[in-house]
Protein backbone atom coordinates (compact mmCIF):
# COMPACT_ATOMS: atom_id res chain seq x y z
CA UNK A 1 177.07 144.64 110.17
CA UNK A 2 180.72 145.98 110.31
CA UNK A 3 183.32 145.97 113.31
CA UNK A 4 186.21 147.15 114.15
CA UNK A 5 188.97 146.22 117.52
CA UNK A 6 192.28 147.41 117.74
CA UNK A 7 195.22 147.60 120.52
CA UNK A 8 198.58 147.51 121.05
CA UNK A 9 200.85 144.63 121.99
CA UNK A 10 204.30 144.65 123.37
CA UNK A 11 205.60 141.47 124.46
CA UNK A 12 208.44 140.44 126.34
CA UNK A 13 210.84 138.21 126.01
CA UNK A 14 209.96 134.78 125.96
CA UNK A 15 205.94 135.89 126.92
CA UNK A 16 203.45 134.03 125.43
CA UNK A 17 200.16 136.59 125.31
CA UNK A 18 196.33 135.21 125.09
CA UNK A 19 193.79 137.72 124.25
CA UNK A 20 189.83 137.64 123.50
CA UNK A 21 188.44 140.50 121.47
CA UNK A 22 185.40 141.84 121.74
CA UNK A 23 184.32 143.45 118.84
CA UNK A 24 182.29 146.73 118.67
CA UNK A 25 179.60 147.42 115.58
CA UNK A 26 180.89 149.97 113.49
CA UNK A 27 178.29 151.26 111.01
CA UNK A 28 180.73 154.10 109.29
CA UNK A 29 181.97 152.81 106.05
CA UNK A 30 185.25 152.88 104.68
CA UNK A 31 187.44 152.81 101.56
CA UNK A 32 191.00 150.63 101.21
CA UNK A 33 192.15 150.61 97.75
CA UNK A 34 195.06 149.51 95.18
CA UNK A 35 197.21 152.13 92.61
CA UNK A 36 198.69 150.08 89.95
CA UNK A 37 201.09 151.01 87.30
CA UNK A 38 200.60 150.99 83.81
CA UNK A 39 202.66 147.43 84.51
CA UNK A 40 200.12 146.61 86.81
CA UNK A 41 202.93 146.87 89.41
CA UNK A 42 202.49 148.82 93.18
CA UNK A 43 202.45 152.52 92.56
CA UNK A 44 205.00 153.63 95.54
CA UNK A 45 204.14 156.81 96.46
CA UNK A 46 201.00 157.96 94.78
CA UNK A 47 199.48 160.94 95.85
CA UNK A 48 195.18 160.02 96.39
CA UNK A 49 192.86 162.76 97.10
CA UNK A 50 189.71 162.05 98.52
CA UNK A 51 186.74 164.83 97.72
CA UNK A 52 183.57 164.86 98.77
CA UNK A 53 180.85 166.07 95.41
CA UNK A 54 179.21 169.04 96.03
CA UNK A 55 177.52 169.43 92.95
CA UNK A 56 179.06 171.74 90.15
CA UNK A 57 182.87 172.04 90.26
CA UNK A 58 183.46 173.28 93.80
CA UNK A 59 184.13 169.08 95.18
CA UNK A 60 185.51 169.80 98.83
CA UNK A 61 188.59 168.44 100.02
CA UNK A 62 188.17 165.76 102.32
CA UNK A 63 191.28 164.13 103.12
CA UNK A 64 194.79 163.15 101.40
CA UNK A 65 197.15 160.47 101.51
CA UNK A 66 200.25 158.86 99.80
CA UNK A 67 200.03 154.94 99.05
CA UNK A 68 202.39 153.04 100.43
CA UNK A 69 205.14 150.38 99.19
CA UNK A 70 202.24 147.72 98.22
CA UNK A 71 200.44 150.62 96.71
CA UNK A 72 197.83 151.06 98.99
CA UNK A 73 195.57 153.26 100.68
CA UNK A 74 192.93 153.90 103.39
CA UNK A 75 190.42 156.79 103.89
CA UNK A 76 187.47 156.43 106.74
CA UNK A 77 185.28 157.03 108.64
CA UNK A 78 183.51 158.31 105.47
CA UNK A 79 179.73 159.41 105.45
CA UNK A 80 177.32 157.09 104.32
CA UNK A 81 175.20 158.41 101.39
CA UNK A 82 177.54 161.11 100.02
CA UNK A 83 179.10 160.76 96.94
CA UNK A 84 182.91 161.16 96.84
CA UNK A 85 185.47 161.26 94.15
CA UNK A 86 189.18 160.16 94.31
CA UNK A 87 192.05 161.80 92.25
CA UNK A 88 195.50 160.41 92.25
CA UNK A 89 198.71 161.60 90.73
CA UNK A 90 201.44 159.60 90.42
CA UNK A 91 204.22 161.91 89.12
CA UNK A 92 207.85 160.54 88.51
CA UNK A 93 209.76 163.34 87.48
CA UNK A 94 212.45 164.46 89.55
CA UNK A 95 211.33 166.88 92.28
CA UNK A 96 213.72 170.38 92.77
CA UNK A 97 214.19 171.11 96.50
CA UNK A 98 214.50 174.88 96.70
CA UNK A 99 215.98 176.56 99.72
CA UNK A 100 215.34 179.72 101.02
CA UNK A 101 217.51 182.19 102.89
CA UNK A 102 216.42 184.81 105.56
């Protein structure tokens, strides 16, 4: 069994909150995951691509993120029983900004 509970907090000054949490089953898996460097160091940045295999070469596009400063990150809900593939790209060359005029 999975679960899941989230909600927000803002406390005042000097508050002390208690809470109870009351968890919900969640049966919709997930996927959290690490990019490493070729130093084994956090990739910063990282551009993951989530597909979902279609057979052939035509994978659709599921969803896209970029990892963050601990070089992670998080796709889900996902659908149990497909197959997926992930592509990431971490590129460090410097990146032109072009501007355009009307």
């Amino acid at each position: 069994m999975s679960a899941q509970a989230s909600f927000y907090i803002k406390p005042a000054e000097f508050e002390q909150i208690e809470t109870v949490v009351h968890l919900k089953q969640e049966s919709r898996p997930g996927l959290v995951g690490s990019v490493l460097d070729t130093e084994n160091a956090p990739a910063k940045d990282a551009f993951v691509a989530l597909f979902e295999v279609n057979g052939e070469s035509n994978d659709h596009l599921v969803a896209t993120a970029y990892t963050d400063i601990d070089g992670k990150f998080i796709f889900g809900p996902l659908t149990a029983g497909k197959l997926y593939i992930i592509r990431i790209t971490k590129n460090t060359e410097k990146i032109r900004q072009i501007e355009q005029s009307t």
